[in-house]
PDB file of N, CA and C in Angstrom:
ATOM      1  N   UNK A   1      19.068 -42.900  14.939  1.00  0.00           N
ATOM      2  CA  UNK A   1      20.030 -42.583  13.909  1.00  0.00           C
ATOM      3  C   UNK A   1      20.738 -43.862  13.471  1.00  0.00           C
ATOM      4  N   UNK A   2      21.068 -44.041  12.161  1.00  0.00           N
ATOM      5  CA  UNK A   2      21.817 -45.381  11.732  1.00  0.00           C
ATOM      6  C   UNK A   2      22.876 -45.473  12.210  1.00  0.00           C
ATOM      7  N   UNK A   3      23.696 -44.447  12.552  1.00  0.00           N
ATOM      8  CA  UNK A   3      25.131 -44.465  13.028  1.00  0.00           C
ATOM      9  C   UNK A   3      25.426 -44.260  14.252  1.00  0.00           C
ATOM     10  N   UNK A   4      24.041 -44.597  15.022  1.00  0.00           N
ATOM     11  CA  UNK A   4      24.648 -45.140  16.556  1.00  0.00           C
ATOM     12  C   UNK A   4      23.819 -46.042  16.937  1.00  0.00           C
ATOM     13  N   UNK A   5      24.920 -46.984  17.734  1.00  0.00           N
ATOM     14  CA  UNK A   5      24.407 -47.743  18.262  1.00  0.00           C
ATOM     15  C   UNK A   5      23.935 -47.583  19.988  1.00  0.00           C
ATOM     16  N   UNK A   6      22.673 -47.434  20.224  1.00  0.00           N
ATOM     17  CA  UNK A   6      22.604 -47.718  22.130  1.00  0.00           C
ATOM     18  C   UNK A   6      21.834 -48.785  22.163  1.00  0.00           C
ATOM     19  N   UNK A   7      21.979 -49.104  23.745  1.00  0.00           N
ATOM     20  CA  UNK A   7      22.057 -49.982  24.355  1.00  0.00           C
ATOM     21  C   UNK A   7      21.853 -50.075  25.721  1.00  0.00           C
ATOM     22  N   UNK A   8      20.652 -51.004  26.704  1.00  0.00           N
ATOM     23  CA  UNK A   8      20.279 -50.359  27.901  1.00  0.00           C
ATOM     24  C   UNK A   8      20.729 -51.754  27.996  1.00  0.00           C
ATOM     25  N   UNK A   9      21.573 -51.834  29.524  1.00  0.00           N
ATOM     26  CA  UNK A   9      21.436 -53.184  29.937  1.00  0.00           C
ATOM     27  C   UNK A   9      21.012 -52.949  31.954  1.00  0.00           C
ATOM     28  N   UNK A  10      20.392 -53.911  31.943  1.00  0.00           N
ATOM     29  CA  UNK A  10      20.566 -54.242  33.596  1.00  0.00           C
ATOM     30  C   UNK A  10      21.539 -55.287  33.709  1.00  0.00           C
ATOM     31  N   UNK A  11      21.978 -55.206  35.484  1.00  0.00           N
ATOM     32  CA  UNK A  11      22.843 -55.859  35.836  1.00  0.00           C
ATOM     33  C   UNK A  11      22.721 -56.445  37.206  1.00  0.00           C
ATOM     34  N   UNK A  12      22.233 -56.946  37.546  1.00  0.00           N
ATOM     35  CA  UNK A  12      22.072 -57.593  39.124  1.00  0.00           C
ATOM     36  C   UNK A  12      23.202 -57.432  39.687  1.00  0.00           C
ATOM     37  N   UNK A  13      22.822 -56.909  41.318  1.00  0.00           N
ATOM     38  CA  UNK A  13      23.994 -56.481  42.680  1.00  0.00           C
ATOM     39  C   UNK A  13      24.820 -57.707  42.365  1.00  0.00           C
ATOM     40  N   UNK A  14      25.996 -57.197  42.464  1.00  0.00           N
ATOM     41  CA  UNK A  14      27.517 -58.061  42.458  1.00  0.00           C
ATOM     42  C   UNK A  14      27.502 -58.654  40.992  1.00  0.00           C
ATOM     43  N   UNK A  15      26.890 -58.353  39.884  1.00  0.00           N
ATOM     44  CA  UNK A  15      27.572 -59.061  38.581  1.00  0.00           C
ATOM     45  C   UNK A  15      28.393 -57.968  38.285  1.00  0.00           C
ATOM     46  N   UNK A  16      29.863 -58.365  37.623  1.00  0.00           N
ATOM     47  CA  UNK A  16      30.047 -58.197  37.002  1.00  0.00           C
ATOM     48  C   UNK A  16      30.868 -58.191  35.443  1.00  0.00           C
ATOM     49  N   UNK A  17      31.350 -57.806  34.605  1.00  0.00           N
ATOM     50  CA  UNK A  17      31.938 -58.290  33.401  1.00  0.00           C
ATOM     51  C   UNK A  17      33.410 -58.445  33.203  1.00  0.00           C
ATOM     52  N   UNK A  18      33.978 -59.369  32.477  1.00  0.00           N
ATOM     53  CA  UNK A  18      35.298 -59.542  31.931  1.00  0.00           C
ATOM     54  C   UNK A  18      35.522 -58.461  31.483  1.00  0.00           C
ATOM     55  N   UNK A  19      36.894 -58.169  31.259  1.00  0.00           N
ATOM     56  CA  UNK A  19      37.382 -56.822  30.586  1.00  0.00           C
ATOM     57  C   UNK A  19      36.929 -57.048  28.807  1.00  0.00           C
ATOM     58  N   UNK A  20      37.051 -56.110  28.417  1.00  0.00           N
ATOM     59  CA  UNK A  20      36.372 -55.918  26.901  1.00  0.00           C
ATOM     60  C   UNK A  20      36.942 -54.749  26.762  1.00  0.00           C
ATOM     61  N   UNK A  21      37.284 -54.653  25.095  1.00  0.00           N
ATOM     62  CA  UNK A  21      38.046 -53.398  24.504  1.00  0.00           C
ATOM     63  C   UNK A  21      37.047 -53.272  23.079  1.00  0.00           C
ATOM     64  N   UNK A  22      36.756 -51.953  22.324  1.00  0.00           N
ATOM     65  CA  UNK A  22      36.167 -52.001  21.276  1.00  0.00           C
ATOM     66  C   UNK A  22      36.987 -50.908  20.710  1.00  0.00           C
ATOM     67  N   UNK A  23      37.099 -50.755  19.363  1.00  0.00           N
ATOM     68  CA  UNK A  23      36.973 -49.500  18.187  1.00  0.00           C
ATOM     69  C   UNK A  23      36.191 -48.658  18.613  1.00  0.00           C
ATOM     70  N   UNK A  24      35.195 -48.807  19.039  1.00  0.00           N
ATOM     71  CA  UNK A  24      34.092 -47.498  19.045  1.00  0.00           C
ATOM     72  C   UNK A  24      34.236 -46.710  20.230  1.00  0.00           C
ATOM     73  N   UNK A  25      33.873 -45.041  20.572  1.00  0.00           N
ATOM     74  CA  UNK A  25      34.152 -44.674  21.790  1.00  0.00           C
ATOM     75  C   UNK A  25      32.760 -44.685  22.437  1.00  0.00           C
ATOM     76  N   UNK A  26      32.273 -45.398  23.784  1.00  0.00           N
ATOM     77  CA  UNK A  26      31.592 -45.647  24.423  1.00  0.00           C
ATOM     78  C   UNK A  26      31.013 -44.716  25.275  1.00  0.00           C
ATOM     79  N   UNK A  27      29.880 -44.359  25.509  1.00  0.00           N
ATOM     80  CA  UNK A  27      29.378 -43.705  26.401  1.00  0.00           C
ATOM     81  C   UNK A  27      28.411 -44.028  27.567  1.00  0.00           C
ATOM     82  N   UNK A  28      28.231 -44.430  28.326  1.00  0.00           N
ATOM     83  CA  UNK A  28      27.346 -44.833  29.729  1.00  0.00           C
ATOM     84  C   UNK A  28      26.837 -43.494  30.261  1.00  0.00           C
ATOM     85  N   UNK A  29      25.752 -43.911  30.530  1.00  0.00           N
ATOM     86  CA  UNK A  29      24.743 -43.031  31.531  1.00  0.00           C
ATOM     87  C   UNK A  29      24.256 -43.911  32.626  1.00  0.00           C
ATOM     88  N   UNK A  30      24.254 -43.681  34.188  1.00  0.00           N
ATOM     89  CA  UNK A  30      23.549 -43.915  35.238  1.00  0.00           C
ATOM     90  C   UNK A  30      21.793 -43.779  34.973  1.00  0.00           C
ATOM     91  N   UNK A  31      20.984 -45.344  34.665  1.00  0.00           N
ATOM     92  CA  UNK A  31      19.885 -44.298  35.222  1.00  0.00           C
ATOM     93  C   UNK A  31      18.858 -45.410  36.593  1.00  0.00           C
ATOM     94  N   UNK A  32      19.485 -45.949  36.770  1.00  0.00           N
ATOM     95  CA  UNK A  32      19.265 -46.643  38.011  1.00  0.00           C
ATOM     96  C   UNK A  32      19.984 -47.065  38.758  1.00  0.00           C
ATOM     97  N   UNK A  33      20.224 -47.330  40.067  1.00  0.00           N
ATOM     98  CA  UNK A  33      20.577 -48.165  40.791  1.00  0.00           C
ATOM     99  C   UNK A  33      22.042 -47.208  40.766  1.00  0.00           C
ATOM    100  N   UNK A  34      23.346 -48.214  41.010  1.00  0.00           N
ATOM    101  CA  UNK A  34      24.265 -47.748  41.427  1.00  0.00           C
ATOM    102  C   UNK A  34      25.714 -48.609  40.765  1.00  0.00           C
ATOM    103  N   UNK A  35      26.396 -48.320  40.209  1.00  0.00           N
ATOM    104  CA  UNK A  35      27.612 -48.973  39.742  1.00  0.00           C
ATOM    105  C   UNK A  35      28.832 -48.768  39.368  1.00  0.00           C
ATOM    106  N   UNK A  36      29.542 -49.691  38.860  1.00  0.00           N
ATOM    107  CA  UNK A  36      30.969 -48.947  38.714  1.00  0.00           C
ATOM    108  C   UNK A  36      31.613 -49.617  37.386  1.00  0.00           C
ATOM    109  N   UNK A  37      32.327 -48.003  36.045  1.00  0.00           N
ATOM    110  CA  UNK A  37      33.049 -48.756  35.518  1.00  0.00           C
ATOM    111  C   UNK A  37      34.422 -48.179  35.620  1.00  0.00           C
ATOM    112  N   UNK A  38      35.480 -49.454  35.176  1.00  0.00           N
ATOM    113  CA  UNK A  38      37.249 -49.702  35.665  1.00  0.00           C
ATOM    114  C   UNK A  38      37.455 -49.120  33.915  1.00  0.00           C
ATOM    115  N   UNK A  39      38.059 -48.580  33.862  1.00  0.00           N
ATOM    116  CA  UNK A  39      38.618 -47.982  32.248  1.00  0.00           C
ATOM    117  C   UNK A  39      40.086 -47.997  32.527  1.00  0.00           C
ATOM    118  N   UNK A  40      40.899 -48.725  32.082  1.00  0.00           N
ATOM    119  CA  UNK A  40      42.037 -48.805  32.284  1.00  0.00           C
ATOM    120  C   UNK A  40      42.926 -48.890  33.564  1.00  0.00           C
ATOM    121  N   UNK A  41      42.005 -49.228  34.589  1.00  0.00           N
ATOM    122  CA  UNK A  41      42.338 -49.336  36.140  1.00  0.00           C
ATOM    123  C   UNK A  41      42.081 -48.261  37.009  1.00  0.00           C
ATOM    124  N   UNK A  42      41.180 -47.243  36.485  1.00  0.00           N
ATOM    125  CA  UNK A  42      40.768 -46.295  37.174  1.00  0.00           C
ATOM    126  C   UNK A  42      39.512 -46.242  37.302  1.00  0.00           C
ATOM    127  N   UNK A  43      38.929 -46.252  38.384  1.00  0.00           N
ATOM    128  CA  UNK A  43      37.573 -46.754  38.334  1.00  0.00           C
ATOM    129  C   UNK A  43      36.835 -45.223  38.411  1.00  0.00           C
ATOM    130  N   UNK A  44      35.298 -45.801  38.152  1.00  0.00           N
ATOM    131  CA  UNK A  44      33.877 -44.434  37.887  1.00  0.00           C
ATOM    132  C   UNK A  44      33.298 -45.464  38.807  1.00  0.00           C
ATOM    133  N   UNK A  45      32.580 -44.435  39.744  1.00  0.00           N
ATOM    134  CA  UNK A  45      31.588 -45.059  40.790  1.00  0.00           C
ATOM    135  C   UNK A  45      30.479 -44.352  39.850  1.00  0.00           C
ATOM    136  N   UNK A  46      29.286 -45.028  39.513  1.00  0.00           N
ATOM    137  CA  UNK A  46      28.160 -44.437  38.530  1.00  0.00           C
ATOM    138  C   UNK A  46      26.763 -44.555  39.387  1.00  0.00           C
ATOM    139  N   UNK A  47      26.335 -43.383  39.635  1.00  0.00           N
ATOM    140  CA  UNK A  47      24.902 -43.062  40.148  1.00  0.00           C
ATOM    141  C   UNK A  47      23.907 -42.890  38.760  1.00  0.00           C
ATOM    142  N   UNK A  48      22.447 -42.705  39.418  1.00  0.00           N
ATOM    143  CA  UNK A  48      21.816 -41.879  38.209  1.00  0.00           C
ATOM    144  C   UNK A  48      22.236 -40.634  37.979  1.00  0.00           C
ATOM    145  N   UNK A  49      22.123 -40.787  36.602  1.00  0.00           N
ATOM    146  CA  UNK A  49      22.357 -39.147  35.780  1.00  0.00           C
ATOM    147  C   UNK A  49      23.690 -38.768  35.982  1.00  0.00           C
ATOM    148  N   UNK A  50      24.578 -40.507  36.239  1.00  0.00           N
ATOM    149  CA  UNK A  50      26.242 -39.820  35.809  1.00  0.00           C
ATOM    150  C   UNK A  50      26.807 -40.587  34.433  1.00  0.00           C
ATOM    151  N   UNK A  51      27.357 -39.479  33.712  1.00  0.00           N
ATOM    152  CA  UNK A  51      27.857 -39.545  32.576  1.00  0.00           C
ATOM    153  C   UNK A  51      29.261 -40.525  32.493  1.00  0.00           C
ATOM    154  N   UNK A  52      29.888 -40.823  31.872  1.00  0.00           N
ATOM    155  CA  UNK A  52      31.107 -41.820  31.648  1.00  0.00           C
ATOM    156  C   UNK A  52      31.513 -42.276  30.025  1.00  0.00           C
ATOM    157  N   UNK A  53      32.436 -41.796  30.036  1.00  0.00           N
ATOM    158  CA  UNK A  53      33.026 -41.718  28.227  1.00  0.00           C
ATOM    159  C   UNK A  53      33.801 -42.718  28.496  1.00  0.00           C
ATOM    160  N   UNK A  54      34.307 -44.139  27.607  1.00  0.00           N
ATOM    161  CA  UNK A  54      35.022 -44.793  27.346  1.00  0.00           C
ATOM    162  C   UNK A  54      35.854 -44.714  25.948  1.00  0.00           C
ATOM    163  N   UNK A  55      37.081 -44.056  26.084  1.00  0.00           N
ATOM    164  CA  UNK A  55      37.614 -44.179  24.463  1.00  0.00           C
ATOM    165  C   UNK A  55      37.452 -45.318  23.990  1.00  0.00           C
ATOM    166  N   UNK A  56      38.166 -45.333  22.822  1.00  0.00           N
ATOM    167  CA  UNK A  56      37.984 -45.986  21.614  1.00  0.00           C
ATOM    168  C   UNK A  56      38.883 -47.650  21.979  1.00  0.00           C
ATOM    169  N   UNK A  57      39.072 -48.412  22.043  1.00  0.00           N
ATOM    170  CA  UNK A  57      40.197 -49.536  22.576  1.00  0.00           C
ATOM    171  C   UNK A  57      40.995 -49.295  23.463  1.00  0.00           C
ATOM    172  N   UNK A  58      40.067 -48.863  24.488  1.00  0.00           N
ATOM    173  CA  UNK A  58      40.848 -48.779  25.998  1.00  0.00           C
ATOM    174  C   UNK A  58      39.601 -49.854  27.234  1.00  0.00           C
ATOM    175  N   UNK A  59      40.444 -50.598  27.755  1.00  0.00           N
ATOM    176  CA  UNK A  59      39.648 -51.815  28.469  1.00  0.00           C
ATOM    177  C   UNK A  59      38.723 -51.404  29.536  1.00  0.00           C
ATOM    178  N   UNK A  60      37.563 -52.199  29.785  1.00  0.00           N
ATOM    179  CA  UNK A  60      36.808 -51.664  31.045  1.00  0.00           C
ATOM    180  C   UNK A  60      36.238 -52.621  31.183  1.00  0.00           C
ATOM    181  N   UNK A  61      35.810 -52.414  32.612  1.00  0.00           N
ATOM    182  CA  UNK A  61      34.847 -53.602  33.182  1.00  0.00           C
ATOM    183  C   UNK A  61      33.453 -52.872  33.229  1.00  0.00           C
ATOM    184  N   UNK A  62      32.367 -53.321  33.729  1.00  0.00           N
ATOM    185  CA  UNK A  62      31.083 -53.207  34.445  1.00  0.00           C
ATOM    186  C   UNK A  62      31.117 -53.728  35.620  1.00  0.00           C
ATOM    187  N   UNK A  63      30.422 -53.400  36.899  1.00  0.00           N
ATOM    188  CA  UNK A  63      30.522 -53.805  38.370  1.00  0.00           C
ATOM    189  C   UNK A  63      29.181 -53.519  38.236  1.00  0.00           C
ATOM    190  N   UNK A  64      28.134 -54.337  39.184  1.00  0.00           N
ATOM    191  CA  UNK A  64      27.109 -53.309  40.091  1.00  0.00           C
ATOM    192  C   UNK A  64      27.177 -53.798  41.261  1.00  0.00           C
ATOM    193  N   UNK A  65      26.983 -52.581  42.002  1.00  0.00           N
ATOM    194  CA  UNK A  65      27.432 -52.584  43.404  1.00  0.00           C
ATOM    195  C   UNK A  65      26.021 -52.866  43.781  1.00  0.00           C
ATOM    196  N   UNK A  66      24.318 -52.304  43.170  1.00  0.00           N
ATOM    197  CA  UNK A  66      22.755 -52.184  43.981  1.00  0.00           C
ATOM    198  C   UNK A  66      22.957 -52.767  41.858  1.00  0.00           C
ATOM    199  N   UNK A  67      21.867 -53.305  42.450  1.00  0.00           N
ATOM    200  CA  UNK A  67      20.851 -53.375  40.643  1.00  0.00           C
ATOM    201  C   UNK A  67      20.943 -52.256  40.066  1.00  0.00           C
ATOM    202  N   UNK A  68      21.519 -52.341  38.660  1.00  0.00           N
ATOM    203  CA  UNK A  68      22.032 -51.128  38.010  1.00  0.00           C
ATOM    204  C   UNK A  68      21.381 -51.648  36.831  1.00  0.00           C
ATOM    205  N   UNK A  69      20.965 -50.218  36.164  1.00  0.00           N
ATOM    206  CA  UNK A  69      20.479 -49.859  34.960  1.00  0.00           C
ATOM    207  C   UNK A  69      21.373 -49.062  34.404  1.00  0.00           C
ATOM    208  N   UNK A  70      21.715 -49.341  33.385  1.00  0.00           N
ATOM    209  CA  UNK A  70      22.719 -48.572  32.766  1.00  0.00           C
ATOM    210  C   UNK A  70      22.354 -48.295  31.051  1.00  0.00           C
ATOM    211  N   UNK A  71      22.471 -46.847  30.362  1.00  0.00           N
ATOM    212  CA  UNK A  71      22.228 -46.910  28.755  1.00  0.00           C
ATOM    213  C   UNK A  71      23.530 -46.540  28.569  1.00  0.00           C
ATOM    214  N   UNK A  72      23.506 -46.831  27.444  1.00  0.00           N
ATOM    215  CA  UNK A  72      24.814 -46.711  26.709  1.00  0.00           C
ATOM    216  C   UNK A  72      24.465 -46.301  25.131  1.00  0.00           C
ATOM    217  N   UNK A  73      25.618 -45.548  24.331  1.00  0.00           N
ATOM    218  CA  UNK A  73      25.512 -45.272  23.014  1.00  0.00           C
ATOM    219  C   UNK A  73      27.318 -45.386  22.428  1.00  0.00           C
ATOM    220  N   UNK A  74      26.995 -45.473  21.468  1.00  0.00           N
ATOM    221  CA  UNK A  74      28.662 -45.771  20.780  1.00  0.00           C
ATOM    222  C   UNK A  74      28.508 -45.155  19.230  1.00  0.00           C
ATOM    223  N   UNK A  75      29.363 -45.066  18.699  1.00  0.00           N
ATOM    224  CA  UNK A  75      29.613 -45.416  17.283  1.00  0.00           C
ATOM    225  C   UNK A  75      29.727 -46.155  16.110  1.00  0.00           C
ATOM    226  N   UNK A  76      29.545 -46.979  17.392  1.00  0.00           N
ATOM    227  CA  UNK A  76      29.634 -48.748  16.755  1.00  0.00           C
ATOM    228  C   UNK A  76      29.021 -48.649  15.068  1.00  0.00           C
ATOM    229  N   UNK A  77      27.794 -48.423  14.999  1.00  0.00           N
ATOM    230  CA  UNK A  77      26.914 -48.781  13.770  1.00  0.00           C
ATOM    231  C   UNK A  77      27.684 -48.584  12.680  1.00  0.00           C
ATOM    232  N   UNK A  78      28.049 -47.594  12.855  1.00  0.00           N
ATOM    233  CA  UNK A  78      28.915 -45.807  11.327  1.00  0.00           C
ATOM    234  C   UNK A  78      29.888 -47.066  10.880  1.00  0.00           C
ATOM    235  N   UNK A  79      31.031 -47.765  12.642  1.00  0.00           N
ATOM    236  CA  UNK A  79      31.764 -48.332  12.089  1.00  0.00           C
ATOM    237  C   UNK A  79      31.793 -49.638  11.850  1.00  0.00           C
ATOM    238  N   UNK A  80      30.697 -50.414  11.903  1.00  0.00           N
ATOM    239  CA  UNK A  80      30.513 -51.473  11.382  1.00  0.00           C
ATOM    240  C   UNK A  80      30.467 -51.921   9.911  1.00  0.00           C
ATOM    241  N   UNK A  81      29.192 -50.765   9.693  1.00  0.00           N
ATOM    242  CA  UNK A  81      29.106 -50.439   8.435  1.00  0.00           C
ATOM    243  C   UNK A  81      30.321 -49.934   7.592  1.00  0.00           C
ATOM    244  N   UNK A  82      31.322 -49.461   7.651  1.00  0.00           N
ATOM    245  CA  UNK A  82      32.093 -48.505   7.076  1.00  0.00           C
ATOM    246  C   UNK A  82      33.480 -50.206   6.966  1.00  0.00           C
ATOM    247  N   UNK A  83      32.972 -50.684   7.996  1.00  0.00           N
ATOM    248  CA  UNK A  83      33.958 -52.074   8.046  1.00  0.00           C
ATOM    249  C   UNK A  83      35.339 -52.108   8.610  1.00  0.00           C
ATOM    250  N   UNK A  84      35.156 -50.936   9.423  1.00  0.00           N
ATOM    251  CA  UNK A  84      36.910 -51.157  10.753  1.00  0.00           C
ATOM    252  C   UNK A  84      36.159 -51.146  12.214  1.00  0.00           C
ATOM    253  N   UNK A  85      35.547 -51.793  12.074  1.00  0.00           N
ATOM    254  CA  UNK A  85      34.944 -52.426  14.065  1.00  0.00           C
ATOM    255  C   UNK A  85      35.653 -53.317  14.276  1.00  0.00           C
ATOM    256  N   UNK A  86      36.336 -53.322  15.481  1.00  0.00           N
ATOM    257  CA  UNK A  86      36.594 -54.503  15.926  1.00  0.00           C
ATOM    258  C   UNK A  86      36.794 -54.330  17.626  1.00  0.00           C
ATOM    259  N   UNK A  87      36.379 -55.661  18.133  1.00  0.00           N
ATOM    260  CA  UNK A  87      36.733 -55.848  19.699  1.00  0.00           C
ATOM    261  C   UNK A  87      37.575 -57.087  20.101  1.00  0.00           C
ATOM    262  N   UNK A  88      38.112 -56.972  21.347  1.00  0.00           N
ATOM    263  CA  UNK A  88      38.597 -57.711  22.053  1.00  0.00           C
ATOM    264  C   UNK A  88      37.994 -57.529  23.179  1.00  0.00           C
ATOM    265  N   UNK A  89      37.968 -59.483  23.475  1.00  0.00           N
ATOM    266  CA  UNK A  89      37.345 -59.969  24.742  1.00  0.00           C
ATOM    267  C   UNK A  89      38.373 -60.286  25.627  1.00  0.00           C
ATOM    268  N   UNK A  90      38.996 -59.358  27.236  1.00  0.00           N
ATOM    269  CA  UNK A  90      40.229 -60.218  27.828  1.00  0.00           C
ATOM    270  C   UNK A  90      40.122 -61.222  28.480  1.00  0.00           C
TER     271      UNK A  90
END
């Protein structure tokens, strides 16, 4: 679909990311390995086949605890295109 954006990333045991905030509301799926995301200081321990919603400009990290596979989908595209995307890197 044009108006979403996904996104699969891997992540090697013990990486993980700076905080990051976006416009778009984020969604993660577990489908490997094992990990964790921090959404405003409350953390998601993420297995396969666990779900995880990130609102819209609220901060989170990525952790992997085992080699993690993780997909993701957003809104991003609709609002790129439409021209009110924006992120912050913390």
């Amino acid at each position: 679909m044009p108006t979403i954006a996904p996104m699969i990333r891997l992540l090697p045991a013990g990486f993980a990311t700076s905080p990051y905030r976006s416009s778009d509301g984020m969604v993660f799926i577990g489908v490997e390995g094992r990990g964790r995301i921090e959404v405003e200081g409350t953390a998601f321990e993420v297995e396969p086949h666990d779900v995880v919603v990130v609102p819209g400009w609220m901060k989170y990290t990525l952790a992997a605890v085992s080699e993690w596979t993780a997909f993701s989908f957003s809104d991003r595209a609709a609002q790129e295109r439409l021209g009110f995307f924006r992120e912050q890197r913390l």
